[in-house]
N, C-alpha and C. Protein backbone atom coordinates (compact mmCIF):
# COMPACT_ATOMS: atom_id res chain seq x y z
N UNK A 1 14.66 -3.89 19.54
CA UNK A 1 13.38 -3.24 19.31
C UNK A 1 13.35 -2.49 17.98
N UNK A 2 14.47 -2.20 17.77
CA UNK A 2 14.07 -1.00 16.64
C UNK A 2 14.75 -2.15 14.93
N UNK A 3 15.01 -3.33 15.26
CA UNK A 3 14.85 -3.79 14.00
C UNK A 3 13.17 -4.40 13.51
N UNK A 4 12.90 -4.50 14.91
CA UNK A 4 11.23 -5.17 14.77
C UNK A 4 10.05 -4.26 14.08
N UNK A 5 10.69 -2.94 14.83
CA UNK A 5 10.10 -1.84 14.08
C UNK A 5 10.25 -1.32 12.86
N UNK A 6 11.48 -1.63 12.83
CA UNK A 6 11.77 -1.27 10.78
C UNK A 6 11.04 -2.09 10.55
N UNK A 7 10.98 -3.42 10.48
CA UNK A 7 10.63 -4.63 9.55
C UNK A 7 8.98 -4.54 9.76
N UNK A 8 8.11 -3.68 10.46
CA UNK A 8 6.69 -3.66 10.69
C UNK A 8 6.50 -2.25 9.55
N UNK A 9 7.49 -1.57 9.47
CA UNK A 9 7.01 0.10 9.21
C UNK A 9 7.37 -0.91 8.01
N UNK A 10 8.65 -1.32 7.64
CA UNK A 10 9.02 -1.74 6.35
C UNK A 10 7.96 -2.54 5.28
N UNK A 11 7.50 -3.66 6.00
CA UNK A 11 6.61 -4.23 5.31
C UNK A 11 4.59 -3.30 4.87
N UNK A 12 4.73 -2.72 6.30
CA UNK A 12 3.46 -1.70 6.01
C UNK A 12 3.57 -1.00 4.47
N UNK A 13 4.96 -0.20 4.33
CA UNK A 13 5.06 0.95 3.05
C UNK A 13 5.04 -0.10 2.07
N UNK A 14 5.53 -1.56 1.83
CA UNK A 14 5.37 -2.19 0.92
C UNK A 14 4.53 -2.56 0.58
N UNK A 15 3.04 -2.68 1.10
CA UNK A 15 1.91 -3.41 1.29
C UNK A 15 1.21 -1.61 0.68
N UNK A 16 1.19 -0.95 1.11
CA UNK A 16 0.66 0.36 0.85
C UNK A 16 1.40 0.62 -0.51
N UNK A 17 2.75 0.91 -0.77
CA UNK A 17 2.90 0.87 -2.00
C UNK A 17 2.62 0.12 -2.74
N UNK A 18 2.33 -1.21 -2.51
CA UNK A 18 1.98 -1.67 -3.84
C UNK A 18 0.15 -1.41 -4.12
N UNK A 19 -0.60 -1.37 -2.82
CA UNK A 19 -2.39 -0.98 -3.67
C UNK A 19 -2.03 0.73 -4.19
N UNK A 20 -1.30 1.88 -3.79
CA UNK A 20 -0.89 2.89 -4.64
C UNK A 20 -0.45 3.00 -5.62
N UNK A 21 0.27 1.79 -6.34
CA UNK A 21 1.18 1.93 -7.11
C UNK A 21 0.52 1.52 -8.72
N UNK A 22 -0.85 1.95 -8.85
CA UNK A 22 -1.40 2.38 -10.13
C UNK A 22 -1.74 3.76 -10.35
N UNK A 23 -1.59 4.36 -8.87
CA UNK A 23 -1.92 5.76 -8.82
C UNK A 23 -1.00 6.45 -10.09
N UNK A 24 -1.92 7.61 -10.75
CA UNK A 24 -0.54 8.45 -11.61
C UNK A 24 0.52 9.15 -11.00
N UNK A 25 0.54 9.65 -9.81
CA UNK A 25 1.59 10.13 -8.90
C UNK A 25 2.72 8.94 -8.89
N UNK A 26 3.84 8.84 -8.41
CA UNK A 26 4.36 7.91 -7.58
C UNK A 26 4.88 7.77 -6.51
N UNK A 27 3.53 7.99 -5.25
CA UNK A 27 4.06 7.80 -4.66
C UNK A 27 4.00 6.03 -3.88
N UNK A 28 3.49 5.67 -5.05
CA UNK A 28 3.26 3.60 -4.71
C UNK A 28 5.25 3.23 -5.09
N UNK A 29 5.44 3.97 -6.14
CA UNK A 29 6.83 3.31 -5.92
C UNK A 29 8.16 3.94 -5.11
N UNK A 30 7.38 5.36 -4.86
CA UNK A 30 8.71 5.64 -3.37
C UNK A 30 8.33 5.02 -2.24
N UNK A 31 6.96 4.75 -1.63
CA UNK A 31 6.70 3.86 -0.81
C UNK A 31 7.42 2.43 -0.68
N UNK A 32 7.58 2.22 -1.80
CA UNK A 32 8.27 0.75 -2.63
C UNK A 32 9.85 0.31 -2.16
N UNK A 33 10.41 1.60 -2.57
CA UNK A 33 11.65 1.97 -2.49
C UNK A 33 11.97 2.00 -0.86
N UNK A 34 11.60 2.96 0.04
CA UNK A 34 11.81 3.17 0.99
C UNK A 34 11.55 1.65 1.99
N UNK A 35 10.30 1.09 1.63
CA UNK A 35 10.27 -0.16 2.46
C UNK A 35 10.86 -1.11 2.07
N UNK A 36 11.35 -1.18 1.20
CA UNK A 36 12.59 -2.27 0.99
C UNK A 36 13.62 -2.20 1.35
N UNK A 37 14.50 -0.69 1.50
CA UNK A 37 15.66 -0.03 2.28
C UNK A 37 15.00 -0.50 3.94
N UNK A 38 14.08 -0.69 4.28
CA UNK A 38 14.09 -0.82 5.81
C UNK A 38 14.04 -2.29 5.52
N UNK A 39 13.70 -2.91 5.03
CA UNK A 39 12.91 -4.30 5.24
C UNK A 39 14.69 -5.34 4.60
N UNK A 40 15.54 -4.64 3.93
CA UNK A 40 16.76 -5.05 3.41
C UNK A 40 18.03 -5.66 4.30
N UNK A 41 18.20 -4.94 5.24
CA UNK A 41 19.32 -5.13 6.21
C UNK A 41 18.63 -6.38 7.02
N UNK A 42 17.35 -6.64 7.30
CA UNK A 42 16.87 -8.28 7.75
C UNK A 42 16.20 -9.45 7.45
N UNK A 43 16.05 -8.76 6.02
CA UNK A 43 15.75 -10.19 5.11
C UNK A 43 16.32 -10.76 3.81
N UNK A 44 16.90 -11.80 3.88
CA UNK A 44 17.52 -11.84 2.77
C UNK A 44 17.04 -12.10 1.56
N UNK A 45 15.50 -12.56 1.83
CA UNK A 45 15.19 -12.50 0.49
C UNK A 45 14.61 -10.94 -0.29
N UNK A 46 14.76 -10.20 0.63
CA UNK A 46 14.86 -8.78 0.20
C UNK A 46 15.94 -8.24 -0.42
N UNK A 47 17.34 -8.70 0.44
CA UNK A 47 18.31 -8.69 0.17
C UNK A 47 18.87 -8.97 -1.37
N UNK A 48 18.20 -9.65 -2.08
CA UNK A 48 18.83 -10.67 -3.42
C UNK A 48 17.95 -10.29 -4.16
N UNK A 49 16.68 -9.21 -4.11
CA UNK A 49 15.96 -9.16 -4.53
C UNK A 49 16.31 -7.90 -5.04
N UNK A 50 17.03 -6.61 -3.87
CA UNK A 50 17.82 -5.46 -4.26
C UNK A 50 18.96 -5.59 -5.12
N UNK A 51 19.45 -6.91 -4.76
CA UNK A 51 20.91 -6.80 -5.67
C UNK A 51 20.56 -6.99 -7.11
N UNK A 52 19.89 -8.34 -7.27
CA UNK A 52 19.44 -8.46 -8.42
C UNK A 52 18.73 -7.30 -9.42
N UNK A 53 17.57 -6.53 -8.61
CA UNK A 53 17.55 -4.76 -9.17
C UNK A 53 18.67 -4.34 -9.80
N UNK A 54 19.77 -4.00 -8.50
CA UNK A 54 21.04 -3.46 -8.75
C UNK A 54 21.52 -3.99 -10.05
N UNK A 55 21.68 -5.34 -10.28
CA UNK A 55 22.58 -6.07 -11.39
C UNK A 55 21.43 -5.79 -12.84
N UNK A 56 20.77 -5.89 -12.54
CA UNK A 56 19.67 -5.28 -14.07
C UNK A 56 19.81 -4.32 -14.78
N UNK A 57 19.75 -3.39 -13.48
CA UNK A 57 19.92 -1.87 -13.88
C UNK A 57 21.09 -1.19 -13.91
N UNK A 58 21.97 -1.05 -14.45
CA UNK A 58 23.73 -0.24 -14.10
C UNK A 58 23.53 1.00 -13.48
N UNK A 59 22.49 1.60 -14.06
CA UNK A 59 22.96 2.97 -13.87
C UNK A 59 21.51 3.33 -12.26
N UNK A 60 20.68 2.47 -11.54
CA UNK A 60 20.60 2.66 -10.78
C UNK A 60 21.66 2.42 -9.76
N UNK A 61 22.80 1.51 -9.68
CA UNK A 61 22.93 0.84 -8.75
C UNK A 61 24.66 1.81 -8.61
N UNK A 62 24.70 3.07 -10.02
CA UNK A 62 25.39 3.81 -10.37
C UNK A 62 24.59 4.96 -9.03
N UNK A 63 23.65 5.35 -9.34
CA UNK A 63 23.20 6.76 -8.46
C UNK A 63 23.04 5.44 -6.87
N UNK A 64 22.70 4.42 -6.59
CA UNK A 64 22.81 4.19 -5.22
C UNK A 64 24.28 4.60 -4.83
N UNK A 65 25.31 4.31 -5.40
CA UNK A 65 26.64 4.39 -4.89
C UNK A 65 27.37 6.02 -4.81
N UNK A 66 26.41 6.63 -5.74
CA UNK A 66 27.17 7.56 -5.97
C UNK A 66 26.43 8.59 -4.00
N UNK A 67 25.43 8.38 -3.85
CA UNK A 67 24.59 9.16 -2.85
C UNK A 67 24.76 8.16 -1.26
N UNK A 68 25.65 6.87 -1.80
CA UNK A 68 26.13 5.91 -0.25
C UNK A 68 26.54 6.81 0.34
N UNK A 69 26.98 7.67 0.28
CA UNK A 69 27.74 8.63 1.85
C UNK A 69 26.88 9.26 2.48
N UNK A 70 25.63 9.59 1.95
CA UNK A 70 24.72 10.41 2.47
C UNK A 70 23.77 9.40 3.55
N UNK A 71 23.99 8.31 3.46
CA UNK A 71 23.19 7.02 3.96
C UNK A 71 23.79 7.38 5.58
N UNK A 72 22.49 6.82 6.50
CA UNK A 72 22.94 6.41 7.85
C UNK A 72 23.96 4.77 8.06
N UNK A 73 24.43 4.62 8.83
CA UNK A 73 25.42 3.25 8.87
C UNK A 73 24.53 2.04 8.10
N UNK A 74 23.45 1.62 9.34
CA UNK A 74 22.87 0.35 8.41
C UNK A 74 22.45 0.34 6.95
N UNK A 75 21.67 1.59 6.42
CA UNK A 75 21.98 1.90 5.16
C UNK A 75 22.52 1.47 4.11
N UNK A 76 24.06 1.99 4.82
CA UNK A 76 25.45 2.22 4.31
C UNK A 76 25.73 0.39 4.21
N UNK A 77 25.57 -0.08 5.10
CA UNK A 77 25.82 -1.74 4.93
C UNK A 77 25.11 -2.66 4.45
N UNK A 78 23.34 -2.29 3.62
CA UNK A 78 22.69 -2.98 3.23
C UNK A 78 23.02 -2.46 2.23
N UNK A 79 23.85 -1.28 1.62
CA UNK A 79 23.90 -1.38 0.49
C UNK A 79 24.95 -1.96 0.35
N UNK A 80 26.39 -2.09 0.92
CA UNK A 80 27.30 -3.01 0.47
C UNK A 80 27.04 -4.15 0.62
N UNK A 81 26.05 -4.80 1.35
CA UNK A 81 25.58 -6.25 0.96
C UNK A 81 24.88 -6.54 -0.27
N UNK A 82 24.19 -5.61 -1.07
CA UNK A 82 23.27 -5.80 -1.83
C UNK A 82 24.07 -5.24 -2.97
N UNK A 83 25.98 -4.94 -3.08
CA UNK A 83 26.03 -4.34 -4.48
C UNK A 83 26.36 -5.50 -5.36
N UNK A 84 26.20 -5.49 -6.74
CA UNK A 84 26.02 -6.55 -7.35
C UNK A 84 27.07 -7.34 -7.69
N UNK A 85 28.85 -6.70 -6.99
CA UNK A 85 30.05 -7.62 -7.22
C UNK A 85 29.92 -8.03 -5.58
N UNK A 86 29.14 -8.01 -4.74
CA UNK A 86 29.31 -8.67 -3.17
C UNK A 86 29.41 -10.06 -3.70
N UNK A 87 30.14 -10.94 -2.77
CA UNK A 87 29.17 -12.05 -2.63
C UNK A 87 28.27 -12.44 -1.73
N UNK A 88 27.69 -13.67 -2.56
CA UNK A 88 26.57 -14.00 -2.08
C UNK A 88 26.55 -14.64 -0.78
N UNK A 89 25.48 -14.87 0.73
CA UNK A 89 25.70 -14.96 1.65
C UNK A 89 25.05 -16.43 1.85
């Protein structure tokens, strides 16, 4: 039950962040952020979509790792699926 529910809340904040995400605030791209962390651990094309982020950017994928301990478990394991020396699944 409660992955069905991430992946409903998950895709909602993505769908909402993105008509927000011309707003001058941001909150279209923490919306962004957060529903991809839910929507990550069960889709893989979410999955490759974070890593690839990760591999673009060094120094985000620098502050994801550095704040991994603060993560709940699944979290903690979508981000070691998604860091950019994993391999691929």
């Amino acid at each position: 039950m409660l992955p069905v529910l991430h992946q409903v809340f998950g895709s909602t904040l993505v769908v909402a962040g993105l008509i927000v995400l011309p707003l001058p605030l941001p909150f279209g791209l923490i919306m962004l952020v957060i529903g991809f962390a839910l929507l990550a651990p069960y889709i893989p094309v979410v999955q490759r979509l974070v890593k690839a982020m990760r591999t673009k950017w060094p120094d985000l994928n620098r502050q994801v790792m550095r704040y991994r301990h603060r993560f709940p478990p699944v979290i903690k394991r979508t981000i070691d699926k998604t860091h950019p020396a994993a391999p691929a699944e």
